[in-house]
Protein backbone atom coordinates (compact mmCIF):
# COMPACT_ATOMS: atom_id res chain seq x y z
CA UNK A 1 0.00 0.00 0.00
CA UNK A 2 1.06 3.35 -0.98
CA UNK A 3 -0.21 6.40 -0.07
CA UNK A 4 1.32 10.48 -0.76
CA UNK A 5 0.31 12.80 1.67
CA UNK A 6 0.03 16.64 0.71
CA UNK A 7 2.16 19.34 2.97
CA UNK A 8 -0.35 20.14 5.49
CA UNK A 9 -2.52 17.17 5.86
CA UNK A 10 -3.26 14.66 8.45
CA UNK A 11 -3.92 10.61 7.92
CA UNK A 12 -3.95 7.45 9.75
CA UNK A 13 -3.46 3.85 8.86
CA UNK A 14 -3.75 0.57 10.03
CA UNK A 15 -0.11 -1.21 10.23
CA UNK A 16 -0.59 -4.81 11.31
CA UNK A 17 1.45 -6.55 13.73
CA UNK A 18 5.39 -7.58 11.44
CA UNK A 19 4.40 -5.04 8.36
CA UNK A 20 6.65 -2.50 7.81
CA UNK A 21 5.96 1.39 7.96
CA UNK A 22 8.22 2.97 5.88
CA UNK A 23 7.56 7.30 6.19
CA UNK A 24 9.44 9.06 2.50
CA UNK A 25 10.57 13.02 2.49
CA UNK A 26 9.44 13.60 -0.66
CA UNK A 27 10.09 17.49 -0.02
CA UNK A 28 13.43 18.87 1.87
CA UNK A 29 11.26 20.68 4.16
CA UNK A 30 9.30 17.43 5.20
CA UNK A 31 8.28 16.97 8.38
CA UNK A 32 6.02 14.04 9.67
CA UNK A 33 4.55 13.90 13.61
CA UNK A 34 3.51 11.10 14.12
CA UNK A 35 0.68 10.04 16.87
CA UNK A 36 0.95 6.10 17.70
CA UNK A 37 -1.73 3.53 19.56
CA UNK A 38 -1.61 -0.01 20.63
CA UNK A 39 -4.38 -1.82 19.46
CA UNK A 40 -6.11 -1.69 22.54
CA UNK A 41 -6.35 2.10 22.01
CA UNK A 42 -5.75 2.57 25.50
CA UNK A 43 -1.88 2.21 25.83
CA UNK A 44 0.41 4.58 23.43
CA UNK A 45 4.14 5.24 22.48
CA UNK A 46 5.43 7.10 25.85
CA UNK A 47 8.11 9.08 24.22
CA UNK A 48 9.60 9.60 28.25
CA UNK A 49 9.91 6.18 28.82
CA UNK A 50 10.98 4.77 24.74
CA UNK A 51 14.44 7.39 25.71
CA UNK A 52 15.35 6.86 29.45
CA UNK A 53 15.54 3.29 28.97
CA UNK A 54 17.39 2.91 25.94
CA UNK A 55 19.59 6.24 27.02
CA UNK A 56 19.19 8.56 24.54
CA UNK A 57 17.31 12.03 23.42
CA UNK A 58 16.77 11.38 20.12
CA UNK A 59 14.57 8.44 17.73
CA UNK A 60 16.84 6.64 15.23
CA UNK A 61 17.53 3.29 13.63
CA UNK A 62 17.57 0.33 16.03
CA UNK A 63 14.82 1.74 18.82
CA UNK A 64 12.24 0.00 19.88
CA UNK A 65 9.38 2.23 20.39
CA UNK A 66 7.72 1.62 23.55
CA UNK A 67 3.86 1.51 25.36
CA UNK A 68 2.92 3.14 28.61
CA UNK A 69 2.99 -0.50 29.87
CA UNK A 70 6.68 -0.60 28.21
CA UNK A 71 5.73 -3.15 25.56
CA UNK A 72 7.17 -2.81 22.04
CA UNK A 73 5.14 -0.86 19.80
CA UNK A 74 7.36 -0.62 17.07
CA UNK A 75 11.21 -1.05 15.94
CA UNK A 76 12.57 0.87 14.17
CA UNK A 77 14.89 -1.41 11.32
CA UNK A 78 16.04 1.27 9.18
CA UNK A 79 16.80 5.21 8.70
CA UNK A 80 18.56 7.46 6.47
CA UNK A 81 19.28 9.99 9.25
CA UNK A 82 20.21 9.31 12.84
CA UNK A 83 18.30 11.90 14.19
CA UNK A 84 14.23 12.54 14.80
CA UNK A 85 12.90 15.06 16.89
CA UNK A 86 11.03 13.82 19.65
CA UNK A 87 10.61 16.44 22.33
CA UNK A 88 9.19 19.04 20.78
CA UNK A 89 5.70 17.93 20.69
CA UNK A 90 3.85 18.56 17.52
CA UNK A 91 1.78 21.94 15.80
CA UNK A 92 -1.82 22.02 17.49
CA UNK A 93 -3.67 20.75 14.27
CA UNK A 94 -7.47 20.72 13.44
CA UNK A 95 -6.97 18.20 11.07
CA UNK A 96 -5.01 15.90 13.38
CA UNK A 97 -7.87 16.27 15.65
CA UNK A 98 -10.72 15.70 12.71
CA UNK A 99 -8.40 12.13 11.55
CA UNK A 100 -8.40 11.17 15.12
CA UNK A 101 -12.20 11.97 15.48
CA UNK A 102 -12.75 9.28 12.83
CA UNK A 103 -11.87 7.11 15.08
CA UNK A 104 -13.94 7.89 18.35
CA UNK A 105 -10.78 9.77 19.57
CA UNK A 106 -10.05 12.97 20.74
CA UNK A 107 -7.82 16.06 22.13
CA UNK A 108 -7.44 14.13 25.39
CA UNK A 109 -5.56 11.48 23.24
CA UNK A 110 -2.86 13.63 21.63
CA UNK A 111 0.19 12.66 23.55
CA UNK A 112 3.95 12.90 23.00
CA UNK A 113 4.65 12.40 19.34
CA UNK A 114 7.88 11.75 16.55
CA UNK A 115 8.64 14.23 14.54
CA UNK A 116 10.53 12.60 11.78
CA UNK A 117 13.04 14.28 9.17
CA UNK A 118 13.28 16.80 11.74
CA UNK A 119 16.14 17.80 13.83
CA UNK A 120 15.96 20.49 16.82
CA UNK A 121 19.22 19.99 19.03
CA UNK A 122 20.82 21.47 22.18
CA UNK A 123 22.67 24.71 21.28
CA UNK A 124 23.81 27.38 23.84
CA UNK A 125 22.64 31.04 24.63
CA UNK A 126 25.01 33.22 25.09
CA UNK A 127 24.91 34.95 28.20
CA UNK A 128 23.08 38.13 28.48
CA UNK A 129 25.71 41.46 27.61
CA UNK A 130 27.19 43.13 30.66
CA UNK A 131 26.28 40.67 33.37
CA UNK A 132 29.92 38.41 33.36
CA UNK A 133 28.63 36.26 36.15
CA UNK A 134 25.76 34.82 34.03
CA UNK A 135 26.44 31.44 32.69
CA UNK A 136 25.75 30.12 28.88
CA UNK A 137 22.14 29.02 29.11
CA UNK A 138 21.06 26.26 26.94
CA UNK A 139 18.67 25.97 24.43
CA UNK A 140 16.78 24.03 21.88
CA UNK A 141 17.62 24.79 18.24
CA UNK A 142 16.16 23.77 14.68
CA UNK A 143 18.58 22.61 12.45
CA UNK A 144 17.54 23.75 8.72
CA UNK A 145 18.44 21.39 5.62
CA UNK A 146 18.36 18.04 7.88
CA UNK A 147 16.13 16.10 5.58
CA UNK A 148 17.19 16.26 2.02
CA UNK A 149 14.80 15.00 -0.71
CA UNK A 150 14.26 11.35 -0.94
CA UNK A 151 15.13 11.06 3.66
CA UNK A 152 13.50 7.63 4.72
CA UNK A 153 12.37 5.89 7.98
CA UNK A 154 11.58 2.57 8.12
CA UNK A 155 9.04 1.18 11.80
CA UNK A 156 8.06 -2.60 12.00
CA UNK A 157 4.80 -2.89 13.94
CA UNK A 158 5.11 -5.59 16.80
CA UNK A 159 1.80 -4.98 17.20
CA UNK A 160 -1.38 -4.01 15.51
CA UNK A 161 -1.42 -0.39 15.36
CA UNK A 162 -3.45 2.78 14.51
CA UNK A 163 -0.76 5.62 13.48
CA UNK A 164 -1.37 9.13 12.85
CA UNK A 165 0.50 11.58 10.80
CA UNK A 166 0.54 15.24 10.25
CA UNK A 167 2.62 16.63 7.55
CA UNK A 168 2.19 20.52 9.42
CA UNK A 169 5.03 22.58 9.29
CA UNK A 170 7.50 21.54 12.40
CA UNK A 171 6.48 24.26 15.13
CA UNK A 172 10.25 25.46 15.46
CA UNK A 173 10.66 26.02 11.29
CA UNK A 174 11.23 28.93 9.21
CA UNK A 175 9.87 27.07 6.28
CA UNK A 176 6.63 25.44 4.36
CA UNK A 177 5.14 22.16 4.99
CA UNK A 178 6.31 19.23 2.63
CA UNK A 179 5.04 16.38 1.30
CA UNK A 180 5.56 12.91 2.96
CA UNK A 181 5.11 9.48 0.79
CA UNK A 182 3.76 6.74 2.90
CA UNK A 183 4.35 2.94 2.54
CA UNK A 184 2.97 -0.43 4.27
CA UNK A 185 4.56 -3.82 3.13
CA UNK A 186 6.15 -6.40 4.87
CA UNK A 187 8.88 -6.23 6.84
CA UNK A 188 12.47 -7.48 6.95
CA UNK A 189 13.62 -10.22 8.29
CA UNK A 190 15.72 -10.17 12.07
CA UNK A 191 16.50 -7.19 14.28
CA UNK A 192 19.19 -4.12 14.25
CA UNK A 193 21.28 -4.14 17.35
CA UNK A 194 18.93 -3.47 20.55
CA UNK A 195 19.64 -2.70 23.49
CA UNK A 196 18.51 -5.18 26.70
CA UNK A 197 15.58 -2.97 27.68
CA UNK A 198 14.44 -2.97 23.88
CA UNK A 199 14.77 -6.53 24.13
CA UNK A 200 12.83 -7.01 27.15
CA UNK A 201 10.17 -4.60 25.70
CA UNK A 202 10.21 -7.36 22.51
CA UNK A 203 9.80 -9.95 24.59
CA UNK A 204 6.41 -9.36 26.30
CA UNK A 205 4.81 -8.76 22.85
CA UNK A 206 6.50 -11.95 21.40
């Protein structure tokens, strides 16, 4: 299944349970936040909980994606870049809401989302003129011209899985929404190197 979705859209798809995901920048400027739900559509990826245990502040290729009840929601196999926004949050959408309202669900089920193809990292402030005792503050940065054309990210579903995506401008970018090709097919075979907490999230789903 293929599917191209328009700068400034929202859409959602069903991704069964060892079918791939595979998200497509198919403009530089591409960004794609993505919303994910267990099939339960109670538990959800907890983006707090997918980075302390695996030790890092950033989503890239060989993560597992993990549940509120730290269950695998998703690995991710494969990915041009090594670095996806994550703690950011995504743009307050009507759209997102009206795709999620399709499915009985609401505002009070937007939680912490990916932001794939996007990059916002941890640059410093310089400290404020004529006050020497102030210290560099840090701060969170976009980085322009991350994604180039063509920028792919690759999630096998370890479970079966409603996922939302909004192609809305990222909320810290200077420039236009892109376009974002989406494709479901099947996955392939054996894991990327995990880490033991990604395995033990694998293992209650397996």
């Amino acid at each position: 299944m293929k599917h191209e979705l328009p700068a400034d859209a929202a859409w959602s798809v069903s991704v069964r349970a060892g079918r791939a995901l595979t998200l497509t920048a198919l403009d530089a400027n591409a960004n794609a936040s993505v919303l994910i739900i267990g099939p339960d559509r109670l538990d959800r990826l907890n983006i707090p909980d997918t980075l302390k245990s695996q030790m890092t502040a950033r989503i890239h290729a060989g993560l597992v994606l993990m549940s509120d009840r730290g269950q695998a929601l998703a690995t991710v196999t494969a990915s041009t870049l090594d670095w996806h926004d994550c703690l950011t949050g995504f743009v307050p959408s009507n759209l997102l809401l009206l795709e999620l309202a399709k499915h009985g669900l609401g505002a009070a089920d937007l939680h912490g989302c990916i932001n794939f193809f996007t990059k916002v990292a941890v640059a410093e402030k310089a400290a404020v003129p004529d006050d020497a005792s102030s210290a560099p503050q840090a701060t969170l940065a976009f980085v322009p011209d991350h994604a180039t054309v063509g920028a792919s990210v690759t999630l096998r579903a370890e479970q079966d899985l409603l996922v939302f995506i909004s192609t809305a401008a990222h909320a810290y970018a200077t420039t236009p929404a892109g376009r974002v090709g989406v494709q479901v097919g099947p996955a392939e075979p054996g894991d990327p190197e995990l880490r033991p907490e990604a395995l033990r999230a694998l293992e209650l789903v397996r």
